[in-house]
Every structure is written in structure tokens, then in C-alpha cells.
C-alpha atoms as a PDB file:
ATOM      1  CA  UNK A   1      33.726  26.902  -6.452  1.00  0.00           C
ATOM      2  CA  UNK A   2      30.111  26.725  -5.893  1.00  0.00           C
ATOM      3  CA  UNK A   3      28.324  30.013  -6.773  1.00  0.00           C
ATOM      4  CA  UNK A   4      31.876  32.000  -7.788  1.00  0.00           C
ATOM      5  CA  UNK A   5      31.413  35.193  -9.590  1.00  0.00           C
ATOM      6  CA  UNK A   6      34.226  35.028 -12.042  1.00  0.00           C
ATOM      7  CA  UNK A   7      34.780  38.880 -13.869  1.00  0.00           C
ATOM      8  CA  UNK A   8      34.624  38.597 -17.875  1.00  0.00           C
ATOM      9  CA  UNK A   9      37.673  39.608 -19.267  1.00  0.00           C
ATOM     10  CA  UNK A  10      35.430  41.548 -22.103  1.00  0.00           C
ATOM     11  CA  UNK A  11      33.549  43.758 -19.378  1.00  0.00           C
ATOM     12  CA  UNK A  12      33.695  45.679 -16.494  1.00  0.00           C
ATOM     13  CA  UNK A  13      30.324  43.464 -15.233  1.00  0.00           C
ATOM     14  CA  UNK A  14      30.618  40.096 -13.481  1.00  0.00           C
ATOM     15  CA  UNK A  15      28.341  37.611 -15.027  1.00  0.00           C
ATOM     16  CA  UNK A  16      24.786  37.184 -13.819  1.00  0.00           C
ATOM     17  CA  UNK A  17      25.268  33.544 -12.454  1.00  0.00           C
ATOM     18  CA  UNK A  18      28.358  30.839 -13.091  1.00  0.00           C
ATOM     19  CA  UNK A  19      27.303  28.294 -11.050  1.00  0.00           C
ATOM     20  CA  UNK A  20      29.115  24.623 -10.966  1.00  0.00           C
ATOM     21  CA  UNK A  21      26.477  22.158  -8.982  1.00  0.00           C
ATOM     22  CA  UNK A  22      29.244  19.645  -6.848  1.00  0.00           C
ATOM     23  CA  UNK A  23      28.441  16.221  -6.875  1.00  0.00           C
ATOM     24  CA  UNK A  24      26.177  16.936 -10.121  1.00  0.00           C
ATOM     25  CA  UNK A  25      26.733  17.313 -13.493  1.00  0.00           C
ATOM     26  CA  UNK A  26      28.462  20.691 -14.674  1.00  0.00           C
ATOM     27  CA  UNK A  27      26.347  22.955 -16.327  1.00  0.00           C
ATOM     28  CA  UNK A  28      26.557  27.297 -16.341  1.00  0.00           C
ATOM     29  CA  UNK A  29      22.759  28.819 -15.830  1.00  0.00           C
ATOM     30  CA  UNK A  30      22.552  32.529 -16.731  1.00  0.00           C
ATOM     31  CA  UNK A  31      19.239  34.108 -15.378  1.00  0.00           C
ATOM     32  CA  UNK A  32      17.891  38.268 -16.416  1.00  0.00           C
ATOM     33  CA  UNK A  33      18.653  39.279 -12.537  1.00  0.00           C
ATOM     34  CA  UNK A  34      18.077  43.317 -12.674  1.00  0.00           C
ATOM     35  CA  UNK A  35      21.543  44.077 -10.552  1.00  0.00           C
ATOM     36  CA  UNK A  36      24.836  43.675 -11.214  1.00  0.00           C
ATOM     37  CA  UNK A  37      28.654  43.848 -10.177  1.00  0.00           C
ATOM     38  CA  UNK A  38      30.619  46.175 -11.198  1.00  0.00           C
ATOM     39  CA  UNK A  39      33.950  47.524 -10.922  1.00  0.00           C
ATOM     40  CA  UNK A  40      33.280  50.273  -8.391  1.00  0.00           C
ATOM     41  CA  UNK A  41      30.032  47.917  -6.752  1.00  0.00           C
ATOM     42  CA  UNK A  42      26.424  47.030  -7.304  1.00  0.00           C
ATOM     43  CA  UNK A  43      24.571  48.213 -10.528  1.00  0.00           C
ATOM     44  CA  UNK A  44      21.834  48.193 -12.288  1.00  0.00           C
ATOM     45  CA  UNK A  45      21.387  45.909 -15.909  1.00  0.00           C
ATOM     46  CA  UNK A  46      18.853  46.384 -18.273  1.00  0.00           C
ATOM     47  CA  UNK A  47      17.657  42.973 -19.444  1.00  0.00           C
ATOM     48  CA  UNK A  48      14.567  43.446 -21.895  1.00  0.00           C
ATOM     49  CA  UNK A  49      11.009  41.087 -21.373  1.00  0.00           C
ATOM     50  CA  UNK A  50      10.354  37.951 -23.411  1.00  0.00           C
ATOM     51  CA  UNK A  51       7.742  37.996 -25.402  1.00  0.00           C
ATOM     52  CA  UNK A  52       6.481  34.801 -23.511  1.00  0.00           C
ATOM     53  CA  UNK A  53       6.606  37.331 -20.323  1.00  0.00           C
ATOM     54  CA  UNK A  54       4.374  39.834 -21.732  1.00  0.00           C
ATOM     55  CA  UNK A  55       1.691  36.942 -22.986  1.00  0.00           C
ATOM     56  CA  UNK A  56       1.730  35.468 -19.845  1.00  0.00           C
ATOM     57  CA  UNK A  57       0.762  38.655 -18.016  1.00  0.00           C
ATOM     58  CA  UNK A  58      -1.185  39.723 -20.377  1.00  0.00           C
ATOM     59  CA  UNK A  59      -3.368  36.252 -19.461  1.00  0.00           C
ATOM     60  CA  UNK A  60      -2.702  36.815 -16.088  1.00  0.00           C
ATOM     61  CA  UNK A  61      -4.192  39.752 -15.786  1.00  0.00           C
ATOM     62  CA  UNK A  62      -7.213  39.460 -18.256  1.00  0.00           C
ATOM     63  CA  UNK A  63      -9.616  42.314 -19.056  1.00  0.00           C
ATOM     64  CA  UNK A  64      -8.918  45.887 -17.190  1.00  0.00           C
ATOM     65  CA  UNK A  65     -12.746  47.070 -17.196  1.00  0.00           C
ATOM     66  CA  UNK A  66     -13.909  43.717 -16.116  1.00  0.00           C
ATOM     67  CA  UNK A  67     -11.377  42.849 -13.171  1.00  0.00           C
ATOM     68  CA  UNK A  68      -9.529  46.142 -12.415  1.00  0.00           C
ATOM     69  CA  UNK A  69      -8.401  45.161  -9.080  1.00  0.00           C
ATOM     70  CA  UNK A  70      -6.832  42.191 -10.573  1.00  0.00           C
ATOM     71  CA  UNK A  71      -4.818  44.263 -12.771  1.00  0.00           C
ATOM     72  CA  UNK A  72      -3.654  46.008  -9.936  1.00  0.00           C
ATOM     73  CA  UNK A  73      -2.509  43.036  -8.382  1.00  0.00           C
ATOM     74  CA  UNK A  74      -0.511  42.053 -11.496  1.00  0.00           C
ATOM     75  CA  UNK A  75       1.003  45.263 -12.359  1.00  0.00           C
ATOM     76  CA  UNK A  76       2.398  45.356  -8.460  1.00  0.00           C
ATOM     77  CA  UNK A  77       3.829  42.056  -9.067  1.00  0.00           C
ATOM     78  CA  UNK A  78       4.793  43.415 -12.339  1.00  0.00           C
ATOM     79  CA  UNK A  79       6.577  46.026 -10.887  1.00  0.00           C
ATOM     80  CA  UNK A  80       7.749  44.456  -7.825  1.00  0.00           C
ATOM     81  CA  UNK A  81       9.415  41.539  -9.563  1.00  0.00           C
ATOM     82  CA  UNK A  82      10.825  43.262 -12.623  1.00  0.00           C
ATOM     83  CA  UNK A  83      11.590  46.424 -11.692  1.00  0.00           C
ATOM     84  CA  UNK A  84      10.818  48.084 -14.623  1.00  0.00           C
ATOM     85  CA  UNK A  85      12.406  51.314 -16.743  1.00  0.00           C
ATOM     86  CA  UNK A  86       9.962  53.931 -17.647  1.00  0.00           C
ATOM     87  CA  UNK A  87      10.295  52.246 -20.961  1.00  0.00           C
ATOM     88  CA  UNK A  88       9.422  49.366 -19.874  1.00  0.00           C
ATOM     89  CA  UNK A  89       6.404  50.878 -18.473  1.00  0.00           C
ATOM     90  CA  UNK A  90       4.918  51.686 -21.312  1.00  0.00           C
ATOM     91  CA  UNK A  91       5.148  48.545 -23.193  1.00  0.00           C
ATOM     92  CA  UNK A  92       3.563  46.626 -20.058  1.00  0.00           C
ATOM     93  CA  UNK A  93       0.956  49.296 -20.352  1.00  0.00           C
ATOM     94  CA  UNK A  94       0.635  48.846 -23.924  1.00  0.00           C
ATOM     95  CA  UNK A  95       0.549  45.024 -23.805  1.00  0.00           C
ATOM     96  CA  UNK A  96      -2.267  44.772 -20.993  1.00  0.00           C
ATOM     97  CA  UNK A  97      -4.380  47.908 -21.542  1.00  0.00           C
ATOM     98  CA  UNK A  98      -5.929  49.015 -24.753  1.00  0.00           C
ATOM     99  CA  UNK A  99      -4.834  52.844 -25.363  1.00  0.00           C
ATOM    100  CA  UNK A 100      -8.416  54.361 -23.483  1.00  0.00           C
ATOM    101  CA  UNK A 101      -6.989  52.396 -20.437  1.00  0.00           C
ATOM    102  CA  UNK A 102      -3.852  53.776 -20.222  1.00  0.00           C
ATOM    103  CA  UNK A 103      -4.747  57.055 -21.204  1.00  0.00           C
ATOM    104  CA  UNK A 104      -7.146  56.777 -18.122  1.00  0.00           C
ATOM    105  CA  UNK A 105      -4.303  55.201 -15.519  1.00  0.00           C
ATOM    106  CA  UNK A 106      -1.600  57.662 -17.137  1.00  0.00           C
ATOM    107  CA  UNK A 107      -4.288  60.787 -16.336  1.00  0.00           C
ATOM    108  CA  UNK A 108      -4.907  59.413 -12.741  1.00  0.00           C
ATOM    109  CA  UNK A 109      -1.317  58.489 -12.019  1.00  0.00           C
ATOM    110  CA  UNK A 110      -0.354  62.003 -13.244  1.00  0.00           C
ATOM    111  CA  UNK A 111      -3.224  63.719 -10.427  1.00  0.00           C
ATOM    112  CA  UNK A 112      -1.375  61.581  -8.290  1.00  0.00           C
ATOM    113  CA  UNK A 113       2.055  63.020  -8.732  1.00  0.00           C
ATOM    114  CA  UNK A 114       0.790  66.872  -9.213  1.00  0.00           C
ATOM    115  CA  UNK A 115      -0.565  66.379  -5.835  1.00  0.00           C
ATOM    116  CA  UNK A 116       2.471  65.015  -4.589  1.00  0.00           C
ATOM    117  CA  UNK A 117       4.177  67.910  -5.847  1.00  0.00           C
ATOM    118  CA  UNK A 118       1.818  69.995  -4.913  1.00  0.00           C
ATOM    119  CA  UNK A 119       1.637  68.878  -0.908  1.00  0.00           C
ATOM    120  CA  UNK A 120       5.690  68.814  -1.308  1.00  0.00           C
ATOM    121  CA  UNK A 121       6.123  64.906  -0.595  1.00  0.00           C
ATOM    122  CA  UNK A 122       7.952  65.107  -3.913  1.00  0.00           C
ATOM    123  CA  UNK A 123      10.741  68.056  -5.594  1.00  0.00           C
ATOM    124  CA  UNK A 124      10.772  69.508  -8.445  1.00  0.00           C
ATOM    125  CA  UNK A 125       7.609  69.614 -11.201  1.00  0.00           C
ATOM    126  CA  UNK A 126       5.457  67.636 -12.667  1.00  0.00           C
ATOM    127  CA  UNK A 127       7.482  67.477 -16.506  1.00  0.00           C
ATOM    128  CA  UNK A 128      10.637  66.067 -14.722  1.00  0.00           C
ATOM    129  CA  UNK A 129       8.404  63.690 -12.010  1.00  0.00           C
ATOM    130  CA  UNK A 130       6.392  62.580 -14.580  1.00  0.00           C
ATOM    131  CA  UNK A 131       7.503  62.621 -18.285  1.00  0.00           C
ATOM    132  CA  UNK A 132       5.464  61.886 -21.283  1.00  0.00           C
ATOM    133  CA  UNK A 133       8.300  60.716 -23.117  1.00  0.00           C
ATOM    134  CA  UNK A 134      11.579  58.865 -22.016  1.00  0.00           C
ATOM    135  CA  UNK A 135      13.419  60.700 -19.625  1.00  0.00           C
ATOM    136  CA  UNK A 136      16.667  58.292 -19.535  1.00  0.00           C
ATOM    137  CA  UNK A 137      16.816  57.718 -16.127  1.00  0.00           C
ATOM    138  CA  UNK A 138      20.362  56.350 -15.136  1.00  0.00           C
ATOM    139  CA  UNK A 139      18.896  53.706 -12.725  1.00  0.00           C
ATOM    140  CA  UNK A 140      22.350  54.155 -11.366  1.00  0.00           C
ATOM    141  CA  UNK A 141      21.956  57.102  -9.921  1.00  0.00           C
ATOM    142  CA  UNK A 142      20.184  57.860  -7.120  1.00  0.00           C
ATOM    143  CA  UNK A 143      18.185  61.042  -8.231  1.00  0.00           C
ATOM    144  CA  UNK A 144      16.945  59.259 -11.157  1.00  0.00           C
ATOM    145  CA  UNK A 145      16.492  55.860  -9.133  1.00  0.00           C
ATOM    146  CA  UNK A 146      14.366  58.030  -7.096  1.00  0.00           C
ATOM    147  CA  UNK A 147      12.337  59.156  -9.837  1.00  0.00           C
ATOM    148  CA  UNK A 148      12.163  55.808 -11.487  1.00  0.00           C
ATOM    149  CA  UNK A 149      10.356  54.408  -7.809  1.00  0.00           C
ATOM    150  CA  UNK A 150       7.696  57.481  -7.691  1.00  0.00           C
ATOM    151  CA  UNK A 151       6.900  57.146 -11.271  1.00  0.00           C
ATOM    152  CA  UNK A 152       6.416  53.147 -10.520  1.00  0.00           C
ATOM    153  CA  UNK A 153       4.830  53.740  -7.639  1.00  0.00           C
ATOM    154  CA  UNK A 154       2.523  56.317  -9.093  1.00  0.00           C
ATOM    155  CA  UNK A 155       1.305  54.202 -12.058  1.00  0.00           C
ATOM    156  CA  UNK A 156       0.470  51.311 -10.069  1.00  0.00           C
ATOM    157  CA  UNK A 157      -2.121  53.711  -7.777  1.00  0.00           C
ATOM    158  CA  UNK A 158      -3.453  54.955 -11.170  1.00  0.00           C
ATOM    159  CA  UNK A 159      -3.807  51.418 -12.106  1.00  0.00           C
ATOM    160  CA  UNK A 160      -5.913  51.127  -8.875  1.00  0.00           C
ATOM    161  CA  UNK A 161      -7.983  54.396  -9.270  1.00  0.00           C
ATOM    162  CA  UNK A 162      -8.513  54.532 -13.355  1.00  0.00           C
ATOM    163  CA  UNK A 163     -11.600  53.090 -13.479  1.00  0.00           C
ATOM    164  CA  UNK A 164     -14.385  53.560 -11.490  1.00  0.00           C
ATOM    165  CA  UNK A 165     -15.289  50.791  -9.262  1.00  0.00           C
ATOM    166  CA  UNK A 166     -18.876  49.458  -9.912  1.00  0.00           C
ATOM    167  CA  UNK A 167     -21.744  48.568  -7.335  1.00  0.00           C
ATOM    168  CA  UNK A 168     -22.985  45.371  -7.332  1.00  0.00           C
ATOM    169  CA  UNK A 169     -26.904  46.128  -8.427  1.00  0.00           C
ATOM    170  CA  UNK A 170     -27.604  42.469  -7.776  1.00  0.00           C
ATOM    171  CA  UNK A 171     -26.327  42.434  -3.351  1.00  0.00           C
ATOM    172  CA  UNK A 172     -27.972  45.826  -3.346  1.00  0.00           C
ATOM    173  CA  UNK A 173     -31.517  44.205  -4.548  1.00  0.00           C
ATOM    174  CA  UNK A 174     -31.002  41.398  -1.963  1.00  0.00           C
ATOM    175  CA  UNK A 175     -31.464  43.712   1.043  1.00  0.00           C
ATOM    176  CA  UNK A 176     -35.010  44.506   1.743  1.00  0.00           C
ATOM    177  CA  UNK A 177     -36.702  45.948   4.304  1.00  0.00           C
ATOM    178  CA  UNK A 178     -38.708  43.953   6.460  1.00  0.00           C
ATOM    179  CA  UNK A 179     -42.745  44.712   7.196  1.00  0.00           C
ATOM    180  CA  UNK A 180     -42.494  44.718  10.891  1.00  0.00           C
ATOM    181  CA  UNK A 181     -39.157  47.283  10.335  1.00  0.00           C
ATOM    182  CA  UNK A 182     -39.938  51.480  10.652  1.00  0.00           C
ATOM    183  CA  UNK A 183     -37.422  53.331   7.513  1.00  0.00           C
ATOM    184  CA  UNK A 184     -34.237  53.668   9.505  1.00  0.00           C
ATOM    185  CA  UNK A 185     -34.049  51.017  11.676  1.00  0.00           C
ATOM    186  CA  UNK A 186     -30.531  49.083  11.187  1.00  0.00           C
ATOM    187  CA  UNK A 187     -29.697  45.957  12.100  1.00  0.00           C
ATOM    188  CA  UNK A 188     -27.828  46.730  15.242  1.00  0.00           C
ATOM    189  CA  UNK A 189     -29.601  44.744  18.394  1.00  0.00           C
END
């Protein structure tokens, strides 16, 4: 039937997709969906990024100094869409950043979460909220799900606040002060 989830007999995990199209030709389509079925309910699959993936965002993206905020906006979508492992993390970090940059968004994601933890919006400390190396978080349960969002959601505000944001010297220049104006006068009637 249309959109069946037949169980493998090899696993414990439904396939991703076994779809038969009626009234077209038959053909299975397995796509890298992040949750799963399993015998005691939802869970959570690691599927790994294509290469292709990682080029394309790394294009998508482009240079971190020159267009930080549209690094943020990839790294949200990033995040949003593949939901990544701490692991994962790194190697999108890795792939858009050179290692300066991500030094700089891992040291302001890391303020971030001390002052979390500091302010109590967040338990425990910093080593276990945010690890330098891989902490295995079992996406599967909800303590480490927990972490695994915070430690998302903490490295795309780093991503935001890394680097500085520059002024524009040239809109600056464009304001003058008129002769008939006194020093300040705004432009309020």
C-alpha cells in the first residue's frame, strides 16, 4: 500500500521510506531522514553528510570574515535541517571555517554556555555542557538530546557573535552636516 512501513526482518528499524507510487511505475526511494521506527517507538538514525552536502554549503555560505551574517544564516539552516551530532559539528565547522574561525565561534559559543550556566538557565558545568571532545551523546535519550540542542543552539549564536561586525566607513562619510545646521541638531522636525 501506498507509503507502508514494512519492518526488515534483519533489524529492529523500519526502513526510511518503501514507497509504491499507484497508477505509476514501481520504484522503492530511500531518503537520510534523521528519525526512525523502532521496536519500542520513534528514534533517532545517524546518517553521515555527502561530500556533495558539505561542498554545497561550503559555496553557500562563502567567506566567514567577509559575510558573517550569511554564515549564520547557513549554519541555522544547517542545523535546522540536519540536525546534527556534536560530531557532525565539527566537520561542518571544519568544512566552512578555517581553524582561526572556529577557534573564534567555539570561544564565543563557550561564553555563551558559561553564562548560561552561570545565570542557571542550564545544569550542570561547563565540561559536560560543552565538551571539547566527543561526548557520545545518545540522541535517544533525553538528557543527552537536551545537551545535543544547547550545544547546537550555542554554536550557531557564536557563529553570530565571532566576529566583530564592521561599520560601513563609506554611509558614515555620506552624512554631513549642513552649513545652516548648529552641532547637535538632528533631523527630527
Amino acid at each position: 500500500s501506498r507509503g507502508a512501513h514494512r519492518p526488515r526482518p534483519d533489524s529492529a528499524l523500519a526502513p526510511v521510506v518503501d514507497r509504491k507510487d499507484i497508477g505509476r511505475q514501481n520504484r522503492t526511494v530511500i531518503a537520510p531522514l534523521r528519525q526512525g521506527v523502532g521496536v519500542e517507538g520513534p528514534v533517532f538514525v545517524k546518517t553521515p553528510f555527502s561530500p556533495a552536502d558539505l561542498v554545497i554549503w561550503k559555496q553557500s555560505a562563502g567567506t566567514y570574515r567577509e559575510n558573517p551574517d550569511k554564515m549564520a544564516r547557513v549554519v541555522k539552516m544547517i542545523i535546522k535541517s540536519q540536525n546534527p551530532d556534536w560530531d557532525d559539528i565539527q566537520v561542518i565547522l571544519d568544512t566552512l571555517m578555517d581553524s582561526t574561525e572556529k577557534e573564534m565561534v567555539l570561544k564565543a559559543a563557550k561564553e555563551r554556555a558559561r553564562e548560561d550556566i552561570r545565570n542557571g538557565l542550564v545544569t550542570g558545568n561547563l565540561d559536560e555542557n560543552f565538551p571539547i571532545e566527543d561526548p557520545d551523546w545518545d540522541p535517544n535519550l533525553y538528557c543527552d538530546l537536551r545537551k545535543l540542542r544547547k550545544y547546537q543552539e550555542w554554536i550557531q549564536i557564536g557563529v553570530q557573535n565571532a566576529v566583530p561586525k564592521t561599520i560601513n566607513w563609506s554611509k558614515l562619510y555620506e552624512v554631513r552636516q549642513e552649513k545652516n545646521e548648529k552641532n547637535g541638531h538632528s533631523c527630527n522636525p
